[in-house]
Protein backbone atom coordinates (compact mmCIF):
# COMPACT_ATOMS: atom_id res chain seq x y z
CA UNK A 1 -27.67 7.18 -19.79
CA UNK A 2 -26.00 10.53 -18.95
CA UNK A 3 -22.44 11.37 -19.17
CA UNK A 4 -22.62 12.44 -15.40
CA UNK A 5 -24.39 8.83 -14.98
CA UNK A 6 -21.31 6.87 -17.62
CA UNK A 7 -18.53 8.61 -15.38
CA UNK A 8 -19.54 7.31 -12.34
CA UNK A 9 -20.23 3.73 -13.54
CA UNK A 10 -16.87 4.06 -15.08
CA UNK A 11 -15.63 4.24 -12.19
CA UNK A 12 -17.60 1.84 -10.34
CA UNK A 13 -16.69 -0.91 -12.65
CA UNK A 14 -12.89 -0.20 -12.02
CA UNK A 15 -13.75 -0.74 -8.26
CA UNK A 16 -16.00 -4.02 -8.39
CA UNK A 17 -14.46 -5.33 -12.01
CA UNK A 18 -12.86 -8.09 -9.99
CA UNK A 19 -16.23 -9.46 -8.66
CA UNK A 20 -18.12 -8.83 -11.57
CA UNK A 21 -15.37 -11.40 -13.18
CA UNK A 22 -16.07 -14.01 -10.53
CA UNK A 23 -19.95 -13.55 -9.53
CA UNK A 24 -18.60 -12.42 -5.80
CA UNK A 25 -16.46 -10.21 -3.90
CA UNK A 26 -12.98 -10.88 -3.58
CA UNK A 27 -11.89 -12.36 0.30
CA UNK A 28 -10.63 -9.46 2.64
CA UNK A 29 -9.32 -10.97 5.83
CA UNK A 30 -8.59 -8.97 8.95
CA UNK A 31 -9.97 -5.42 7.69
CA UNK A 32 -9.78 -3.14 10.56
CA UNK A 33 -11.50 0.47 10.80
CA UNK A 34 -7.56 1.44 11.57
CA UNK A 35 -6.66 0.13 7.79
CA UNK A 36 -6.13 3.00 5.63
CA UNK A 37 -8.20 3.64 2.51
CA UNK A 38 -6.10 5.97 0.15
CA UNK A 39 -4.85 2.79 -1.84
CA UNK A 40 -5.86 0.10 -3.33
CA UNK A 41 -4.37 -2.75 -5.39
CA UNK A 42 -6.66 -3.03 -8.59
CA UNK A 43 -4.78 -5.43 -11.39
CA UNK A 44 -2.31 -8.01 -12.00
CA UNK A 45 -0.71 -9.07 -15.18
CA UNK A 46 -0.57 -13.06 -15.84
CA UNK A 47 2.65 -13.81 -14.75
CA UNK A 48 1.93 -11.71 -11.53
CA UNK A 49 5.20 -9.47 -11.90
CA UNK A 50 3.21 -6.17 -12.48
CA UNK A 51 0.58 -4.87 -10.58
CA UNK A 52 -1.69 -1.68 -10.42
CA UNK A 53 -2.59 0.16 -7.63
CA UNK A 54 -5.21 3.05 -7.41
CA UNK A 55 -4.62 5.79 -5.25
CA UNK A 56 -6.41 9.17 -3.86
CA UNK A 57 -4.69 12.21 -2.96
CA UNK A 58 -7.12 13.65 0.02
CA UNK A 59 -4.91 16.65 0.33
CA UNK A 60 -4.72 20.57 -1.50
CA UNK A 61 -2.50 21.67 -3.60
CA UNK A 62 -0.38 22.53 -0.22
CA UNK A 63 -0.39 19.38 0.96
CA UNK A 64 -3.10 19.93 3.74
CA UNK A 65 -5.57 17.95 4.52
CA UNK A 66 -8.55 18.38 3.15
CA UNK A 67 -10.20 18.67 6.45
CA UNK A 68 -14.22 19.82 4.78
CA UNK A 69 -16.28 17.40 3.17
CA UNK A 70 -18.00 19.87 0.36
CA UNK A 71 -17.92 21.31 -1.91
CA UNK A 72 -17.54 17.69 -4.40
CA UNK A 73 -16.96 17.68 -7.77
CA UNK A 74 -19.47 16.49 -10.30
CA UNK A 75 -18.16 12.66 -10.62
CA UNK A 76 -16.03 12.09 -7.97
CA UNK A 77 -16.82 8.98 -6.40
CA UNK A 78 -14.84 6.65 -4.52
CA UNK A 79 -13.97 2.87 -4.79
CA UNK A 80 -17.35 2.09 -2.59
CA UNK A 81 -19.54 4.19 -4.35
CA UNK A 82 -18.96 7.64 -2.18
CA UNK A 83 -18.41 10.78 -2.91
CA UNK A 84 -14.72 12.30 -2.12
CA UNK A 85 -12.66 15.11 -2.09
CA UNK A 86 -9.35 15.12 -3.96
CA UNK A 87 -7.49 13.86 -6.59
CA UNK A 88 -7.48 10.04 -7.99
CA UNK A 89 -4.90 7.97 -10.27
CA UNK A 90 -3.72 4.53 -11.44
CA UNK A 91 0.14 3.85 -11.05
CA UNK A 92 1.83 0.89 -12.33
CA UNK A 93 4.91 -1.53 -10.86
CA UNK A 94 7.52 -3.89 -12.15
CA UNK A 95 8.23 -5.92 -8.60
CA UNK A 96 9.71 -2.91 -6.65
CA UNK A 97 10.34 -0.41 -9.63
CA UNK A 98 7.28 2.54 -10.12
CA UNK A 99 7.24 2.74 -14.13
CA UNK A 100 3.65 5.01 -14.36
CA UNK A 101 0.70 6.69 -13.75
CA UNK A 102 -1.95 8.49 -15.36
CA UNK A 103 -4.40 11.07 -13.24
CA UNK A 104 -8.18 10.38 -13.64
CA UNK A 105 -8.85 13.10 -11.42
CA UNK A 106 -7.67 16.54 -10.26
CA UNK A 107 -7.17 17.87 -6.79
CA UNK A 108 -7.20 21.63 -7.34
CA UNK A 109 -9.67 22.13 -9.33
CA UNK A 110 -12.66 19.89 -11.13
CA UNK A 111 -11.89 17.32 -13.89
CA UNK A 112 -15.51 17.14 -15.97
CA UNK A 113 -16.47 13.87 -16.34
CA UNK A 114 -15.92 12.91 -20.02
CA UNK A 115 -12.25 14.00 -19.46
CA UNK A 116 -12.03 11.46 -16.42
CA UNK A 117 -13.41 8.95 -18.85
CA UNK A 118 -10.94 9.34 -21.72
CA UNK A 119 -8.13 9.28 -19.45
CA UNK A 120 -9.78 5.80 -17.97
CA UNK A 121 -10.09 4.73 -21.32
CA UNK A 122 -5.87 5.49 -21.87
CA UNK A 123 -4.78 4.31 -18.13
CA UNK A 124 -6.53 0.84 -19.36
CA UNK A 125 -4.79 0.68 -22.52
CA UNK A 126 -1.33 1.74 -21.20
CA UNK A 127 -1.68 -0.82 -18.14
CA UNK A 128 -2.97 -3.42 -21.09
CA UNK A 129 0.02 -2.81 -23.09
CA UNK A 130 2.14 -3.43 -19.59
CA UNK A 131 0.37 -6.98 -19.61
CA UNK A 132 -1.87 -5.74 -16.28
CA UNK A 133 -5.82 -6.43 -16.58
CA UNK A 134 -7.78 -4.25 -13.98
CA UNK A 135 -10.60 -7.61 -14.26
CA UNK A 136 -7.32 -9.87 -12.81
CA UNK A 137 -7.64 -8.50 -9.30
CA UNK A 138 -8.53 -11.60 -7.28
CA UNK A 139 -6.14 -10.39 -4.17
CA UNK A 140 -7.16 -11.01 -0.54
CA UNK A 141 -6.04 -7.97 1.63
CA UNK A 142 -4.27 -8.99 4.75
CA UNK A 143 -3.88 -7.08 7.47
CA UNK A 144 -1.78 -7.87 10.87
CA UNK A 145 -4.22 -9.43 13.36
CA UNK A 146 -2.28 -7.73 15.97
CA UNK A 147 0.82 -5.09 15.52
CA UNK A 148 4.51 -5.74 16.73
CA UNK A 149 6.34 -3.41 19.16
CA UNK A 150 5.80 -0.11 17.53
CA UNK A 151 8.50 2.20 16.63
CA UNK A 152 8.98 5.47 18.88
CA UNK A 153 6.51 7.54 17.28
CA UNK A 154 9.35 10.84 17.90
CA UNK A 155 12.92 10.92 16.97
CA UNK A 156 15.32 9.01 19.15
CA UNK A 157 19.24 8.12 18.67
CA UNK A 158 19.76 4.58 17.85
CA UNK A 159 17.60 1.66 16.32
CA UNK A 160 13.86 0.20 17.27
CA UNK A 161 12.37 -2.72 15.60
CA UNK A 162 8.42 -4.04 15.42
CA UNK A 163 7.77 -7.51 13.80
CA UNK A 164 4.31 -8.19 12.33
CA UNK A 165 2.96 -11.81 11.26
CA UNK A 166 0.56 -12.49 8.63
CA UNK A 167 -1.44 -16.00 8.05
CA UNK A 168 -1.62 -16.84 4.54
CA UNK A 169 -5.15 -17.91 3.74
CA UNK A 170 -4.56 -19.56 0.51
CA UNK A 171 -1.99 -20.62 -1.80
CA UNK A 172 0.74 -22.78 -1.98
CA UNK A 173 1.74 -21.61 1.64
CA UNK A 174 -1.76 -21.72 2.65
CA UNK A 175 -1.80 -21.57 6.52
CA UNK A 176 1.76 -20.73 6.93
CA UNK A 177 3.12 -17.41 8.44
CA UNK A 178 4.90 -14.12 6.28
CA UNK A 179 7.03 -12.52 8.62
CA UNK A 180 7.93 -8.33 8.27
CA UNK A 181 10.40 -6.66 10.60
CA UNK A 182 10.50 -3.34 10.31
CA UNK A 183 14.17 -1.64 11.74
CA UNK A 184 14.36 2.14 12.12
CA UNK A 185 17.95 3.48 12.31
CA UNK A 186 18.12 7.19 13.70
CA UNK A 187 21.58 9.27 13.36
CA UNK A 188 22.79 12.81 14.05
CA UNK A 189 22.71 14.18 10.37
CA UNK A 190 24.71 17.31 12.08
CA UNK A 191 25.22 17.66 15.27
CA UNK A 192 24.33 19.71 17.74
CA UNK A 193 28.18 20.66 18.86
CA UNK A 194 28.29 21.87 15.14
CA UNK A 195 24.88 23.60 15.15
CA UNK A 196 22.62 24.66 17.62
CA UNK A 197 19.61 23.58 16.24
CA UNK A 198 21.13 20.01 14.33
CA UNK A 199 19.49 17.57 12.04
CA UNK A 200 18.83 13.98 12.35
CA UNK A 201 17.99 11.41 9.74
CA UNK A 202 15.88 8.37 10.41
CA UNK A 203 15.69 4.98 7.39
CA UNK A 204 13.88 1.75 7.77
CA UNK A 205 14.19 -1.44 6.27
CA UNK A 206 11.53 -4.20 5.96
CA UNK A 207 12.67 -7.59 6.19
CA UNK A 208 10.20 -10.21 4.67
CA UNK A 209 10.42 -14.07 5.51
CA UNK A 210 8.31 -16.94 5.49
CA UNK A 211 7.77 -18.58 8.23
CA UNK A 212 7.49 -22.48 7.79
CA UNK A 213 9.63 -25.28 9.90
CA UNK A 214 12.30 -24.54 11.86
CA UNK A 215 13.99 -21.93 9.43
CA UNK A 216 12.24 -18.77 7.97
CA UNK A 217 13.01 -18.46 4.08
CA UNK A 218 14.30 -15.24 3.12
CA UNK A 219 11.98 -13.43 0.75
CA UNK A 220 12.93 -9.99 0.50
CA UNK A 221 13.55 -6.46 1.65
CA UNK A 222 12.57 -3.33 1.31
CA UNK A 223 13.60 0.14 2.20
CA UNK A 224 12.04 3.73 2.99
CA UNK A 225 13.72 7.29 3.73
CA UNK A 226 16.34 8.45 4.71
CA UNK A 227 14.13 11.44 6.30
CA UNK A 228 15.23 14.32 8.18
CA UNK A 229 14.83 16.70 10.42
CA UNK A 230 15.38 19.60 12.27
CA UNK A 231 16.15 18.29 15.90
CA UNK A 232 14.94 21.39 17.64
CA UNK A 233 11.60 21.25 15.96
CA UNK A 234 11.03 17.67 17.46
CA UNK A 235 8.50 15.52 14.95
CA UNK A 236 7.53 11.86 13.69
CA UNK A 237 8.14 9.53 11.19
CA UNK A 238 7.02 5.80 12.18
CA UNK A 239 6.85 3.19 9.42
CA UNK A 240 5.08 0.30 9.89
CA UNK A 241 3.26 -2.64 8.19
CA UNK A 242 -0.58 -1.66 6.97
CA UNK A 243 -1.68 -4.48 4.73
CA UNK A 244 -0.53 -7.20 2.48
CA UNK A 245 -1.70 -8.23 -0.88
CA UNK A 246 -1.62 -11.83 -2.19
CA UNK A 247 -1.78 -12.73 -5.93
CA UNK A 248 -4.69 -14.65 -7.79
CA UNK A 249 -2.53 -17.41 -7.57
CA UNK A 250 -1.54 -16.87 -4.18
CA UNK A 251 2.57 -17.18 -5.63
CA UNK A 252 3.00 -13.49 -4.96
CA UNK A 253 2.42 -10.42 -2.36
CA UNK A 254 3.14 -7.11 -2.68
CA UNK A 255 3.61 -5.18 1.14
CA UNK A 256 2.23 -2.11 1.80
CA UNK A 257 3.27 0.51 4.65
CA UNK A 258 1.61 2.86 6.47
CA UNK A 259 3.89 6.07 7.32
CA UNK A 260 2.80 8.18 9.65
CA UNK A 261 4.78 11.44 10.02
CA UNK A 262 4.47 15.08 10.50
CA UNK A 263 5.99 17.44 13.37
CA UNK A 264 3.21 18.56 16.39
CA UNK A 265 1.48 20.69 14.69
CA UNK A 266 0.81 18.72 11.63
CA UNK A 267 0.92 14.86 11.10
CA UNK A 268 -0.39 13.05 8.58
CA UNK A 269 -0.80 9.05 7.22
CA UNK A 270 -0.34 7.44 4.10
CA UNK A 271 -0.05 4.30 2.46
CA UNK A 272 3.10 3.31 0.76
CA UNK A 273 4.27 0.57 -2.20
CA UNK A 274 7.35 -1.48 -0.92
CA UNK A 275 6.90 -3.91 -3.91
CA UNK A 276 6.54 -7.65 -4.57
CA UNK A 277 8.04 -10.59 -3.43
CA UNK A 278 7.49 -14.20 -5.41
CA UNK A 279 7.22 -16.87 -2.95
CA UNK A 280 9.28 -19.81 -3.55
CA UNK A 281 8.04 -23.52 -4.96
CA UNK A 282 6.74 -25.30 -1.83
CA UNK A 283 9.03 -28.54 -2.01
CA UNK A 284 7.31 -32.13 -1.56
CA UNK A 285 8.99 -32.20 2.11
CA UNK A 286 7.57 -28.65 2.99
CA UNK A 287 4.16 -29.45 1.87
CA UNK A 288 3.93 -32.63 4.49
CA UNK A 289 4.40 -29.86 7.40
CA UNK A 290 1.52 -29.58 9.89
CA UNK A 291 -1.04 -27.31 8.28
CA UNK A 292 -1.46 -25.27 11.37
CA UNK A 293 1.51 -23.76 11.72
CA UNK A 294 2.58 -22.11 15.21
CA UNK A 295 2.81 -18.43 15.11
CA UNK A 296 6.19 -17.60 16.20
């Protein structure tokens, strides 16, 4: 076998290591053309408190887009097998702390393939040494079935909130519903009475429950921004609920955002970690509850 052919097998197996473990592709529930694809959750330790994500960078070196599909470099394939412009890396997480990442591949200029390999070989180890196995994926990908009252997509005074719900598949809480509500707070940074062009600043906070008898259970929450801009100039920065990631065991999740912002003449999407959240014990009572839960 070449080294060309061992890259991209390398990196083939780090896609697909999950099914290769169980003889079958992982569940994804709800994927939607709309779901974005520059991140992907790829390892869990054992006691499902860290987790691995791979992620592309599709952008240049000054943060545009890369807009033209060629030139690729020799080796760069994607999770499904396709080639891809960009840049490529693990990071690690400790619930909702970032503690690492290594970069398989460069954006600016070519990585040759037996570098992209070594520094496979040392992302594995370090994420090993963390306790995270990229073979312990076995996540189902949720996505909402259908999206809450969005957020104004341009800068407004005062607050806007969206809730999504997500059906757990599996799990303890199998059948019941996680609950996300997204609030976006927008406030005059400065003024314009104090200058003609003022600033605003926009932060949102995701609220996570579960849904289950009469009382949602408070899991946790999350936060993103502040973010600010140049009132005059007019832009967007909506936050909103992309996908959801359940453990092996179906104990944990880790939320994802999408974040699309950007001013008129440029706007741009990505996909963002919020972090983990542990479900609780189901109690003996809980567990008697109707297993088709109304969506609230």
């Amino acid at each position: 076998m070449s080294r060309r052919s061992s890259s991209l097998l390398a990196l083939l197996l780090l896609a697909s290591s999950a099914a290769l473990a169980r003889g079958k592709p992982s569940p994804r529930l709800g994927d939607t053309p709309d779901t974005l694809d520059d991140l992907q959750l790829v390892g869990w330790s054992k006691d499902e408190k860290r987790f691995a994500v791979r992620v592309y960078n599709r952008t240049d070196p000054a943060g545009d887009a890369l807009s033209e599909p060629e030139p690729y470099c020799p080796g760069y394939v994607d999770h499904r097998g396709k080639k891809f412009r960009g840049g490529l890396m693990l990071q690690s997480h400790d619930g909702a702390q970032f503690t690492g990442t290594w970069h398989l591949q460069d954006t600016g200029q070519c990585t040759p393939p037996e570098t992209m390999r070594d520094r496979l070989a040392q992302a594995k180890t370090a994420l090993s040494e963390q306790g995270i196995e990229l073979t312990a994926v076995g996540s189902t990908v949720l996505v909402p079935r259908k999206p809450g009252k969005t957020p104004s997509p341009r800068f407004k005074l005062g607050t806007s909130l969206s809730t999504t719900w997500l059906a757990l598949p599996s799990g303890p809480w199998a059948k019941q519903f996680v609950e996300v509500t997204c609030r976006v707070e927008t406030r005059y940074k400065v003024k314009p009475k104090d200058n003609p062009k003022g600033s605003m600043s926009s932060r949102a906070t995701f609220t996570v429950r579960l849904r289950s008898g009469k009382r949602p259970l408070p899991l946790g929450e999350f936060s993103l921004g502040p973010a600010e801009w140049i009132a005059a100039m007019g832009g967007q920065w909506t936050p909103s609920v992309d996908r959801l990631y359940l453990s092996p065991s179906g104990k944990s999740l880790v939320l994802i955002a999408r974040l699309d912002d950007g001013n008129p003449s440029s706007l741009s999407s990505s996909s963002v970690v919020l972090g983990r959240v542990e479900l609780p014990e189901r109690p003996e009572s809980s567990s008697r509850l109707s297993a088709s839960a109304a969506e609230p």
